[in-house]
N, C-alpha and C. Protein backbone atom coordinates (compact mmCIF):
# COMPACT_ATOMS: atom_id res chain seq x y z
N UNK A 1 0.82 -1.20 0.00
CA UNK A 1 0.00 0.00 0.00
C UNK A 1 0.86 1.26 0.00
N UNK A 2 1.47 1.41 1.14
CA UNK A 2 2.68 2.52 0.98
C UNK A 2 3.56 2.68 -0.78
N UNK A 3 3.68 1.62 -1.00
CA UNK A 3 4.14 1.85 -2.43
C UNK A 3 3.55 2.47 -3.55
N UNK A 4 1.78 1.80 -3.28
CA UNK A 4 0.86 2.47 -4.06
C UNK A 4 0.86 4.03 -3.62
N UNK A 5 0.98 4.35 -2.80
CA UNK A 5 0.60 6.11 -2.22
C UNK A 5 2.16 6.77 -3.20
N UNK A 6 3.20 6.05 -2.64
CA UNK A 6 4.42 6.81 -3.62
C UNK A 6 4.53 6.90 -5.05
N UNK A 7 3.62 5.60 -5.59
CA UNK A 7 3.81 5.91 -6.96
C UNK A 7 2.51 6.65 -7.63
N UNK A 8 1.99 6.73 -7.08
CA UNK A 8 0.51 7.50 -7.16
C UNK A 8 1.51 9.32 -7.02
N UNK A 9 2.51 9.56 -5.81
CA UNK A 9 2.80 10.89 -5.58
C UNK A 9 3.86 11.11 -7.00
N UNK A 10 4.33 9.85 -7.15
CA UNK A 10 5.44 9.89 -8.42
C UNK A 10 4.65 10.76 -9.82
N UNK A 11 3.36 9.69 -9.82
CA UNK A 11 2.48 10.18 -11.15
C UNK A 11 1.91 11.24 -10.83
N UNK A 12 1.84 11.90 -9.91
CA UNK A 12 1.44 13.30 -9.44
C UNK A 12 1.85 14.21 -10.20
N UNK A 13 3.31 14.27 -9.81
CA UNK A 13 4.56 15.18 -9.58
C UNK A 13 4.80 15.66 -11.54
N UNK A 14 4.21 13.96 -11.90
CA UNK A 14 4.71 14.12 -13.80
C UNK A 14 3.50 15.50 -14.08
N UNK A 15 2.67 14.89 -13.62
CA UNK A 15 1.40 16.02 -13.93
C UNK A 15 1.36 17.68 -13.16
N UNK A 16 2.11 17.57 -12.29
CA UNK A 16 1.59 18.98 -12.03
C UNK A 16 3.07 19.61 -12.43
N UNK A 17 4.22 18.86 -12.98
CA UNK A 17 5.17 19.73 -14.06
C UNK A 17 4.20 19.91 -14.97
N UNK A 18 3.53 19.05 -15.63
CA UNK A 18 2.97 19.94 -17.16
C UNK A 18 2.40 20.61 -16.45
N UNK A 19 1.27 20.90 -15.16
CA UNK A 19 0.27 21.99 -15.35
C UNK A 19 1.71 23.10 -15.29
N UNK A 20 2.98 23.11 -14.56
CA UNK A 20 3.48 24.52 -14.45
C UNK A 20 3.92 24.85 -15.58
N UNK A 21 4.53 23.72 -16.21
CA UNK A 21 4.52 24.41 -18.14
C UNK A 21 3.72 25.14 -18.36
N UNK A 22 2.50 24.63 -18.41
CA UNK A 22 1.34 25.06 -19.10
C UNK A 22 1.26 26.61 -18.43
N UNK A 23 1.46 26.67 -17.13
CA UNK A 23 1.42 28.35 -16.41
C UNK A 23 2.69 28.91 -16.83
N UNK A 24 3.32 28.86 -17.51
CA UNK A 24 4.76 29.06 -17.70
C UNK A 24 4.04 29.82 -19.12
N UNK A 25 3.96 29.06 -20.13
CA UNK A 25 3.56 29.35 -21.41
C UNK A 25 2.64 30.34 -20.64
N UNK A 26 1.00 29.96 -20.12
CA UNK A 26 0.50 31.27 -19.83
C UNK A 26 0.82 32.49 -19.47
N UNK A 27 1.91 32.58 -18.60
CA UNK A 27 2.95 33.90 -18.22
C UNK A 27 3.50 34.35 -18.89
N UNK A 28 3.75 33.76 -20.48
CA UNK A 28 4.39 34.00 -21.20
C UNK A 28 3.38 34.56 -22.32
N UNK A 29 2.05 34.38 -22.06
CA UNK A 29 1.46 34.83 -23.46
C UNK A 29 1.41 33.86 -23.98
N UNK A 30 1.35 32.94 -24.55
CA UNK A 30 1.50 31.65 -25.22
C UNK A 30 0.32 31.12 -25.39
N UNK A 31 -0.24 30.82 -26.39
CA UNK A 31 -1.23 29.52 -26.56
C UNK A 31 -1.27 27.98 -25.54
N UNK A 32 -2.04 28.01 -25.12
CA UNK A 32 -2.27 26.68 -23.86
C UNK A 32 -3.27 25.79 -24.09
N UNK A 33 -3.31 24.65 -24.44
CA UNK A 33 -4.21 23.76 -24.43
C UNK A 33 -5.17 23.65 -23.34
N UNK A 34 -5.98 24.30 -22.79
CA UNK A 34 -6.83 24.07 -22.02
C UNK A 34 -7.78 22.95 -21.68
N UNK A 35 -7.90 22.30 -22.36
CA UNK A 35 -8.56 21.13 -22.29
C UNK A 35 -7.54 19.64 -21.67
N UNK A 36 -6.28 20.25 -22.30
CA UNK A 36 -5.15 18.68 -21.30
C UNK A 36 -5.58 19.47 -19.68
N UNK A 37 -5.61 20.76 -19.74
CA UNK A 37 -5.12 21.07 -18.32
C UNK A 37 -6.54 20.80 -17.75
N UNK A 38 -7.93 20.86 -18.18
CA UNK A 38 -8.91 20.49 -17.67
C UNK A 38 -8.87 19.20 -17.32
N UNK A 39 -8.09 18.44 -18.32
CA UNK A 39 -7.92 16.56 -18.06
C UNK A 39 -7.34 16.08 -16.62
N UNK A 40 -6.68 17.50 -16.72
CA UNK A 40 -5.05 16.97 -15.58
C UNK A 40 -6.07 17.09 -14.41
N UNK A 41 -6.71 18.07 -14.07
CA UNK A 41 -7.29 18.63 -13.39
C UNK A 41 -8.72 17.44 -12.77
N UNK A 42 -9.54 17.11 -13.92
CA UNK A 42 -10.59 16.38 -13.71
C UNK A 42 -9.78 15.05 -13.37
N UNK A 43 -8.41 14.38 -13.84
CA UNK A 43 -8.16 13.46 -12.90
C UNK A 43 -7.80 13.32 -11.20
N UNK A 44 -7.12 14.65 -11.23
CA UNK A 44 -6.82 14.98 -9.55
C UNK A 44 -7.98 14.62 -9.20
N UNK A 45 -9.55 15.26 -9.32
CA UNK A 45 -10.72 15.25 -8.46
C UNK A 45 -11.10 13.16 -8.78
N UNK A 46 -11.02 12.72 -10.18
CA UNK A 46 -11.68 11.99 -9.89
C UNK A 46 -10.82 10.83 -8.92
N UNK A 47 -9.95 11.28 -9.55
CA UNK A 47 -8.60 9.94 -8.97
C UNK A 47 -8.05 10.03 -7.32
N UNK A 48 -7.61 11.33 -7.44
CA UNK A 48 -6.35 11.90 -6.42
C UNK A 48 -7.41 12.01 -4.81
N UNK A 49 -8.32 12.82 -5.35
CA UNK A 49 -9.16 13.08 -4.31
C UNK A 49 -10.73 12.31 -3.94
N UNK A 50 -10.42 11.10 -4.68
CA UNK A 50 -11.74 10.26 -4.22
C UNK A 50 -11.09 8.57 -3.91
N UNK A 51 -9.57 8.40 -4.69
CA UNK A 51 -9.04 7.43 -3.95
C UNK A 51 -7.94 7.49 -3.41
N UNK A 52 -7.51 8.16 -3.85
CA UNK A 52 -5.39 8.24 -3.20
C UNK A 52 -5.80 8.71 -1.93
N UNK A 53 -6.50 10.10 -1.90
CA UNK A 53 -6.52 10.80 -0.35
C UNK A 53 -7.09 10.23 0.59
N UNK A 54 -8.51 9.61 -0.16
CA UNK A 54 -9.31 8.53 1.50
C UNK A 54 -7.93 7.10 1.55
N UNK A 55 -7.11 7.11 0.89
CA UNK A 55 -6.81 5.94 1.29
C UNK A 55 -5.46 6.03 2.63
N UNK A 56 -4.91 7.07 1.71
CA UNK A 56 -4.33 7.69 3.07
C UNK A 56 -4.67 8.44 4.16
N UNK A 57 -6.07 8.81 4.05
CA UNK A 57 -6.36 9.23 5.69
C UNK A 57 -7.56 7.80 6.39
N UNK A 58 -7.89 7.23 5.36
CA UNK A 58 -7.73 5.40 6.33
C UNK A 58 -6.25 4.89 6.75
N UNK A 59 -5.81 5.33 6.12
CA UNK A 59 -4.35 4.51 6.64
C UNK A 59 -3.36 5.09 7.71
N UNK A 60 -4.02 6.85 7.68
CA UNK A 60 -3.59 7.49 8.84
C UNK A 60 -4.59 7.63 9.95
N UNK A 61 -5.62 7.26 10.16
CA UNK A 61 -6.44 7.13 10.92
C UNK A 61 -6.08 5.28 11.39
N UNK A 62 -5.62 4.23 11.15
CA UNK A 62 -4.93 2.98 11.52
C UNK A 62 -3.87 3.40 12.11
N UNK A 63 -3.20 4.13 11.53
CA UNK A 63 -2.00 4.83 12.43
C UNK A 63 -2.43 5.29 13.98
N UNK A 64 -3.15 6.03 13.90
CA UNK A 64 -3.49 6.85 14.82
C UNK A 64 -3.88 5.79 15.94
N UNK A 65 -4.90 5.01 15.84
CA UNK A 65 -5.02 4.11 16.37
C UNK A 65 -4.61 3.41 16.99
N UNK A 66 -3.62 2.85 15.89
CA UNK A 66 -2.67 1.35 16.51
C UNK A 66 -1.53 2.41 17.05
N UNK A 67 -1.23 3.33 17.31
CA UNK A 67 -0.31 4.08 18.00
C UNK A 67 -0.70 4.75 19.10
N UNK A 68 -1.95 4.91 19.03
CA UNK A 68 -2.41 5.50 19.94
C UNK A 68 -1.63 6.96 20.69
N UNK A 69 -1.37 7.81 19.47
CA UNK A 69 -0.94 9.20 19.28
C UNK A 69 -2.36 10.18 19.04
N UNK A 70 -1.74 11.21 19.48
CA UNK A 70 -2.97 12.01 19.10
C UNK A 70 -3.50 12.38 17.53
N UNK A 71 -4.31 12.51 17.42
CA UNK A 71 -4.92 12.78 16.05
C UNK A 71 -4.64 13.99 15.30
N UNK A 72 -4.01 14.18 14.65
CA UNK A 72 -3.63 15.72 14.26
C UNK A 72 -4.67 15.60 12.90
N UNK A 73 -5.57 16.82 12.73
CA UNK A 73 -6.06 17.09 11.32
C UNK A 73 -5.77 17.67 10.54
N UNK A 74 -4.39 17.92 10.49
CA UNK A 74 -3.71 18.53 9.28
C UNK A 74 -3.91 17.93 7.73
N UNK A 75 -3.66 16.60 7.66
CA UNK A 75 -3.70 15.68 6.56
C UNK A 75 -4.93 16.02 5.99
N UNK A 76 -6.12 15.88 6.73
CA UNK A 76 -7.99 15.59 6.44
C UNK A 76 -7.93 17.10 5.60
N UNK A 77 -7.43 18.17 6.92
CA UNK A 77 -7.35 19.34 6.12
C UNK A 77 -6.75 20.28 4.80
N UNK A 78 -5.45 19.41 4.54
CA UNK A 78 -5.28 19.70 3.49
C UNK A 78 -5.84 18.90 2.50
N UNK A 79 -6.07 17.95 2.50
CA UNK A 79 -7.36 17.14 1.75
C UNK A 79 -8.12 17.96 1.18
N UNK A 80 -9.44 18.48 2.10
CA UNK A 80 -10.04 19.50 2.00
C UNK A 80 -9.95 20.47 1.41
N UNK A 81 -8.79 21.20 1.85
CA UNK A 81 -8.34 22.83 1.14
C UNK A 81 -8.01 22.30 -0.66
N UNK A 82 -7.55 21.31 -0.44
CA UNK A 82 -6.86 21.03 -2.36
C UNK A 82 -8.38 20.19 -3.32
N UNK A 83 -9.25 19.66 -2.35
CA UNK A 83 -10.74 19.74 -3.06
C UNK A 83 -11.33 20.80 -3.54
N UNK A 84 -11.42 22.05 -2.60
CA UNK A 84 -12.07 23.40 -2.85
C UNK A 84 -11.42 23.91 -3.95
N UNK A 85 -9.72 24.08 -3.43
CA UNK A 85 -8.83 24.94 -4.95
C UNK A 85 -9.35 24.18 -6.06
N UNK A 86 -9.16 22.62 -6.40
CA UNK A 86 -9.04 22.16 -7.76
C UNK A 86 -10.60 22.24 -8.33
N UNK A 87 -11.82 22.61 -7.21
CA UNK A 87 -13.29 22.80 -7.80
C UNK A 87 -12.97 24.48 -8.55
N UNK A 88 -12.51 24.67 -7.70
CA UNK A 88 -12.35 26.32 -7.96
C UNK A 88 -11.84 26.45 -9.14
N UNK A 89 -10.46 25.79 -9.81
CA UNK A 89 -9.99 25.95 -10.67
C UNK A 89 -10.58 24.78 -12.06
N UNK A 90 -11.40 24.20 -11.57
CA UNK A 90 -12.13 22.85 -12.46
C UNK A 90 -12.96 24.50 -12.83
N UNK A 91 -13.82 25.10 -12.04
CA UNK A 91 -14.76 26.22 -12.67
C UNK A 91 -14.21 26.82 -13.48
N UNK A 92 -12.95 27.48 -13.17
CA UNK A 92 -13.02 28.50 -13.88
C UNK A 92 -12.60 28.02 -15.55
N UNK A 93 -11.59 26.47 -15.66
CA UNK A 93 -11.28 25.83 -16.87
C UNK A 93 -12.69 25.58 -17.84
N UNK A 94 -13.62 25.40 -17.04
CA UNK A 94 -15.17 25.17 -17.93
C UNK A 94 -15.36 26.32 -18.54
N UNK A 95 -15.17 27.76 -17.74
CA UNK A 95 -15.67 28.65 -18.00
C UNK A 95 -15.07 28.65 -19.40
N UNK A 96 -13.70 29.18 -19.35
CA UNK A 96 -12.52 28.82 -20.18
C UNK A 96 -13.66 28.23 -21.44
N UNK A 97 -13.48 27.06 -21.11
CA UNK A 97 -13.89 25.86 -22.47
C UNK A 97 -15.18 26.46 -23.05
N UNK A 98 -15.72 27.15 -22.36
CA UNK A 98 -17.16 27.55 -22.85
C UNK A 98 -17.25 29.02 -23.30
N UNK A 99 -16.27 29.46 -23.23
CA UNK A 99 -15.90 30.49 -24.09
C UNK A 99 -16.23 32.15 -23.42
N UNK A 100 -16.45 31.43 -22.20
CA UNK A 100 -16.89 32.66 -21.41
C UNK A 100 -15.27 33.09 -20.72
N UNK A 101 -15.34 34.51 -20.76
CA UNK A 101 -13.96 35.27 -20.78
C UNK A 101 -13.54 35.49 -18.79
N UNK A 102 -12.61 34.47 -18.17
CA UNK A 102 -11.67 34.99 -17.53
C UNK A 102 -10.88 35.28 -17.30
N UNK A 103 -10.48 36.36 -16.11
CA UNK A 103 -8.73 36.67 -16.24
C UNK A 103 -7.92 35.91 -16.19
N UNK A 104 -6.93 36.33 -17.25
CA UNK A 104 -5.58 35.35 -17.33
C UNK A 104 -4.66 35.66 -16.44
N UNK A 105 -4.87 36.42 -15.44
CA UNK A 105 -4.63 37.14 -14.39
C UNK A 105 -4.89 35.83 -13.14
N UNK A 106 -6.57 35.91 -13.03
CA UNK A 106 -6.68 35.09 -12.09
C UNK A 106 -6.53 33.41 -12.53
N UNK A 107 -6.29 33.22 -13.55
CA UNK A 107 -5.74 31.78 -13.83
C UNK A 107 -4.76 31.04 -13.41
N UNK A 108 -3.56 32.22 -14.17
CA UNK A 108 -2.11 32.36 -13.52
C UNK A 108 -2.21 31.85 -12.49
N UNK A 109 -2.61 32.76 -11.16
CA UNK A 109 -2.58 32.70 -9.85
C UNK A 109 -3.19 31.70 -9.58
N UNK A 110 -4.92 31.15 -9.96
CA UNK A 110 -5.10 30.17 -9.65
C UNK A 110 -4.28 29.13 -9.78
N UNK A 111 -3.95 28.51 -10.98
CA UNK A 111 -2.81 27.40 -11.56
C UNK A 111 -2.19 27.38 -10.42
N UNK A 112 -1.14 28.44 -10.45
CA UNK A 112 -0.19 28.39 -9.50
C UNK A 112 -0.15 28.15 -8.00
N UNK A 113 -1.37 28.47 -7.94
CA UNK A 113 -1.44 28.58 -6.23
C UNK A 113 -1.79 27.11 -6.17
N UNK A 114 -2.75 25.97 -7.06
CA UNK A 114 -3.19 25.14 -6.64
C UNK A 114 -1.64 23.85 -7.26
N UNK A 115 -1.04 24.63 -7.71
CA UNK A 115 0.21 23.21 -7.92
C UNK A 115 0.97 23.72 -6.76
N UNK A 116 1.33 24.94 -6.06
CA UNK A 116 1.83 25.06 -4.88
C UNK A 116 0.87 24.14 -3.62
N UNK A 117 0.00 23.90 -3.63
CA UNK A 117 -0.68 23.59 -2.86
C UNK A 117 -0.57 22.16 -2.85
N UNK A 118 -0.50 21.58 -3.84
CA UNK A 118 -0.15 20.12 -4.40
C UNK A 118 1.40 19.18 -3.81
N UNK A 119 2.17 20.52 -4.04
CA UNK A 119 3.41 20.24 -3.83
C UNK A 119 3.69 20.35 -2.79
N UNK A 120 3.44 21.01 -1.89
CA UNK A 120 3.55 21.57 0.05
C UNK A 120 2.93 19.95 0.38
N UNK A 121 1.96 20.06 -0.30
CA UNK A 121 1.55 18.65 0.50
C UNK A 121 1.78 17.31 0.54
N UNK A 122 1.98 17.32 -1.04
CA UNK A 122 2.81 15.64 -0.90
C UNK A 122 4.52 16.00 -0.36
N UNK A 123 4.92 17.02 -0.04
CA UNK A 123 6.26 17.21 0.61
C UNK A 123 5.78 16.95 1.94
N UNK A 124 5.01 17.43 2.50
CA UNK A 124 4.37 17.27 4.24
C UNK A 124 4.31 15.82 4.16
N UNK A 125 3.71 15.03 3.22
CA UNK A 125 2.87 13.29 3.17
C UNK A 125 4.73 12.58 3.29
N UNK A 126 5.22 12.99 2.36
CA UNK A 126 6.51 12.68 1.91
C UNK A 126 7.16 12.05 2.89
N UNK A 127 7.90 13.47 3.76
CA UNK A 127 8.61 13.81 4.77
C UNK A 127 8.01 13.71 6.14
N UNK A 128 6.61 13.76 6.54
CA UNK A 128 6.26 13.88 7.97
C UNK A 128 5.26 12.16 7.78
N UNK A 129 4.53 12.20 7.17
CA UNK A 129 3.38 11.11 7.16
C UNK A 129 3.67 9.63 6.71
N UNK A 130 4.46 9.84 6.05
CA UNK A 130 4.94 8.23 4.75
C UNK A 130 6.08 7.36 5.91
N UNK A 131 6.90 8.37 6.33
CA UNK A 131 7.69 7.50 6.76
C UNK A 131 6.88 6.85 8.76
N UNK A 132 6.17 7.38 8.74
CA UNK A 132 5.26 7.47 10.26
C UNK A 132 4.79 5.82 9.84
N UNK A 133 4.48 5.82 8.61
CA UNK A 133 3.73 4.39 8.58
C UNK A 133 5.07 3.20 8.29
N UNK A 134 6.26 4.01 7.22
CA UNK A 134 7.12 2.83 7.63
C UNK A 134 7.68 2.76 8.74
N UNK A 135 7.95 3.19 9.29
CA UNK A 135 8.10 2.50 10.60
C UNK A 135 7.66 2.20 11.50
N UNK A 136 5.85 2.17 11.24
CA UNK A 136 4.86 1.43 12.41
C UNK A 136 4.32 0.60 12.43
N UNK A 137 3.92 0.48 10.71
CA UNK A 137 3.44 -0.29 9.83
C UNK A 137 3.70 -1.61 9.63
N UNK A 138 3.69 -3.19 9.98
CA UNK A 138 3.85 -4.23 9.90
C UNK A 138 3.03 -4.73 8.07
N UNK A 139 3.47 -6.04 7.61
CA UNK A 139 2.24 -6.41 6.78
C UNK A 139 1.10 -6.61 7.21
N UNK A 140 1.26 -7.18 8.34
CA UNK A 140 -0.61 -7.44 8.73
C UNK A 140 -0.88 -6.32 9.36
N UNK A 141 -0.60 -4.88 9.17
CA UNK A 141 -1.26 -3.65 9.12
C UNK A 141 -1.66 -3.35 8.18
N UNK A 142 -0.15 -3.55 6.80
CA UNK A 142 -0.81 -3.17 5.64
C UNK A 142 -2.00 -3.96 5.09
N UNK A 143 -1.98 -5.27 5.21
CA UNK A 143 -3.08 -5.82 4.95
C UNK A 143 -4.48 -5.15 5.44
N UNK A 144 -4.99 -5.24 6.80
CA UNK A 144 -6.30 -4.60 7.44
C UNK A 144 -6.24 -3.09 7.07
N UNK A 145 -5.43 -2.65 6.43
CA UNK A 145 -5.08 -1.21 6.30
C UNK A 145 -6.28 -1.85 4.56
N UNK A 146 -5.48 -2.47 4.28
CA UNK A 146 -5.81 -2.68 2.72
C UNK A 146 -7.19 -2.99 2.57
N UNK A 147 -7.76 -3.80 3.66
CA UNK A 147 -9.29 -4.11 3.70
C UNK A 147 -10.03 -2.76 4.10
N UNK A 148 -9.81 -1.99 4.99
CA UNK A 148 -10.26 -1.10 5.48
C UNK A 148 -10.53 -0.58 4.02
N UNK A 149 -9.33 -0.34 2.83
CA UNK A 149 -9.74 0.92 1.58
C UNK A 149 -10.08 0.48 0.74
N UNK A 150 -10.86 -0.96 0.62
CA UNK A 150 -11.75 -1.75 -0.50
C UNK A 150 -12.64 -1.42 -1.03
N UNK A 151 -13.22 -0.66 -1.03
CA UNK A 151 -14.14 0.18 -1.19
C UNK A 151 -13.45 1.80 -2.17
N UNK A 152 -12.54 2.10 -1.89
CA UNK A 152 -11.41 3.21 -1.96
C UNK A 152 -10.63 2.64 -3.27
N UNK A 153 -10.36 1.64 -3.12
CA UNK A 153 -8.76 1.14 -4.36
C UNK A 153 -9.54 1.19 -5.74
N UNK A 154 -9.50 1.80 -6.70
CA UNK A 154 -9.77 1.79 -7.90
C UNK A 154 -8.74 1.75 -8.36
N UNK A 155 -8.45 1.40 -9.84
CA UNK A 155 -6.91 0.86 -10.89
C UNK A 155 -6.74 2.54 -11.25
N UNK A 156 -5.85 3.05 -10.81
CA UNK A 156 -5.59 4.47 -11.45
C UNK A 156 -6.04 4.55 -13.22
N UNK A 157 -6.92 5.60 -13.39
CA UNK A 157 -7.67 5.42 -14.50
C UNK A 157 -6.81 6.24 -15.95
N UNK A 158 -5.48 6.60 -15.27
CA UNK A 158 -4.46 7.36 -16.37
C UNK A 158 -3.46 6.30 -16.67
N UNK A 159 -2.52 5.89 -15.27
CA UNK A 159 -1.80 5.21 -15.49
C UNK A 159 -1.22 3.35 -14.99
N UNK A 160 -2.87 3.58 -15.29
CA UNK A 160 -2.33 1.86 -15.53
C UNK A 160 -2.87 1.23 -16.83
N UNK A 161 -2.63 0.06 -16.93
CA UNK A 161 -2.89 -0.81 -17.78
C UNK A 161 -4.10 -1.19 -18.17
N UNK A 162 -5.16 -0.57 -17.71
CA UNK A 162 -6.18 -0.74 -17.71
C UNK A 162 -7.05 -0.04 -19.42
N UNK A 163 -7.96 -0.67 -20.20
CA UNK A 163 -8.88 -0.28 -21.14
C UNK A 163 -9.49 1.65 -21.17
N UNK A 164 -9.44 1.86 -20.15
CA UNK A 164 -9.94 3.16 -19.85
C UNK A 164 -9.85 4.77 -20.78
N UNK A 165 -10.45 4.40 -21.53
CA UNK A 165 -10.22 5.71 -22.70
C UNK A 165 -10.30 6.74 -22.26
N UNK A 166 -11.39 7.46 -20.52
CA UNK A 166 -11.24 8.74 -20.21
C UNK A 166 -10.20 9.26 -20.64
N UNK A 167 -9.27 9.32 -20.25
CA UNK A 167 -7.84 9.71 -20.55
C UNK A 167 -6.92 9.74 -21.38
N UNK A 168 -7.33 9.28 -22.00
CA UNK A 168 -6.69 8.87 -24.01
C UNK A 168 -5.75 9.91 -24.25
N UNK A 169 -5.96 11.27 -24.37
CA UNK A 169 -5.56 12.68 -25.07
C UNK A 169 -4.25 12.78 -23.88
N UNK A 170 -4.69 12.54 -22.20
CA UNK A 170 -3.64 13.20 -21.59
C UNK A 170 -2.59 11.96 -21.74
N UNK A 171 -2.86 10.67 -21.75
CA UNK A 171 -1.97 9.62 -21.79
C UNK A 171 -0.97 10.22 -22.98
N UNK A 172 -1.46 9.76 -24.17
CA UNK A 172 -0.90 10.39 -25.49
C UNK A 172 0.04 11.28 -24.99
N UNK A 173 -0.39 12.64 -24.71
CA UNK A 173 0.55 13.65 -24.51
C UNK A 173 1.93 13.54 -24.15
N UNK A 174 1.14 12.57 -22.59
CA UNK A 174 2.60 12.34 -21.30
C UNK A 174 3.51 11.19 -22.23
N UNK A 175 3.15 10.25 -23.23
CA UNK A 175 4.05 9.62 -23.60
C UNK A 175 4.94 10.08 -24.42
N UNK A 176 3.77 11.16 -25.19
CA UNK A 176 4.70 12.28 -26.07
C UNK A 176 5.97 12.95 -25.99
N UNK A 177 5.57 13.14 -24.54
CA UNK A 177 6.60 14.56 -23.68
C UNK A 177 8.04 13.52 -23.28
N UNK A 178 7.48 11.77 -22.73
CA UNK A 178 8.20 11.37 -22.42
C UNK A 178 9.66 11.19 -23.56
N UNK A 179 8.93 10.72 -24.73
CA UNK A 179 9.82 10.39 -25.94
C UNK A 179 10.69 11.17 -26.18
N UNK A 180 10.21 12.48 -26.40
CA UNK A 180 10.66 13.81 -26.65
C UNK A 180 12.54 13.90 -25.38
N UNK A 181 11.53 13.94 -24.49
CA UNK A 181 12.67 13.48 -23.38
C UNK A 181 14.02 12.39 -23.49
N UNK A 182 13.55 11.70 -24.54
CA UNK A 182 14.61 10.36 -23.99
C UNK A 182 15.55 10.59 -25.40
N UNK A 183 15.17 11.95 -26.55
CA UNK A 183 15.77 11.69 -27.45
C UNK A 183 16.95 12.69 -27.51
């Protein structure tokens, strides 16, 4: 499970470099595909924040438990705060797509503020939370840890192996960017 949370933060990290490209080019004036960045975006909510995050605050709530430490709600809360930004910024990309005119002003800032927000936090999960479970964490934690998020575990719908066409355009891209990279 812990492995799944790191490579889940790994495939994060690929995605919210393109969104800062993509704010990069915007700062720059540049033409931006708005619609990958709506993709990037509608996967955080469907993916990031309906299975990665409950799975780690089941798995930090087992913590809490089997340690019997106090409960800090920092985690739940930044949960929270990066639901609101990415609705916030899911709005204003529709608006975007629908041709209704916002500032590229408040985009910028939005973008930016919500991949800062992204990044503070899987650095906090990283550095304060990840390693809390390796070293408390047994297998037959991770296991009841693992039953507990059965309900929670869906096949990441970008990057796995799975049939799943939602994602077709942003897959494409990232393999694009990757190639590009290796040549």
């Amino acid at each position: 499970m812990l492995k799944r949370l790191k490579r889940d933060h790994q495939h994060i990290a690929i995605l919210l470099d393109i969104l800062n490209n993509k704010n990069s080019r915007l700062i720059e004036g540049e033409p931006v595909n708005f619609n990958l960045v709506r993709d990037i975006v509608e996967y955080m909510q469907g993916y990031a924040e309906h299975s990665h995050h409950p799975l780690e605050d089941i798995t930090y709530h087992y913590y809490v438990k089997k340690m019997s430490v106090p409960n800090s709600e920092q985690l739940r809360n930044e949960h929270d705060k990066l639901a609101q930004v990415s609705g916030s910024l899911m709005y204003s990309l529709n608006m975007i797509l629908s041709d209704i005119v916002i500032s590229r002003e408040k985009l910028i800032n939005d973008l930016a503020n919500y991949i800062k927000l992204q990044v503070e936090h899987m650095q906090y999960e990283e550095q304060e939370i990840f390693p809390l479970f390796a070293k408390s964490l047994n297998d037959d934690d991770w296991h009841k840890v693992e039953q507990l998020c059965n309900k929670k575990l869906v096949d990441d719908p970008l990057f796995s192996e799975n049939d799943n066409a939602i994602f077709d355009d942003l897959r494409a891209y990232i393999a694009n960017v990757e190639r590009k990279m290796k040549l």
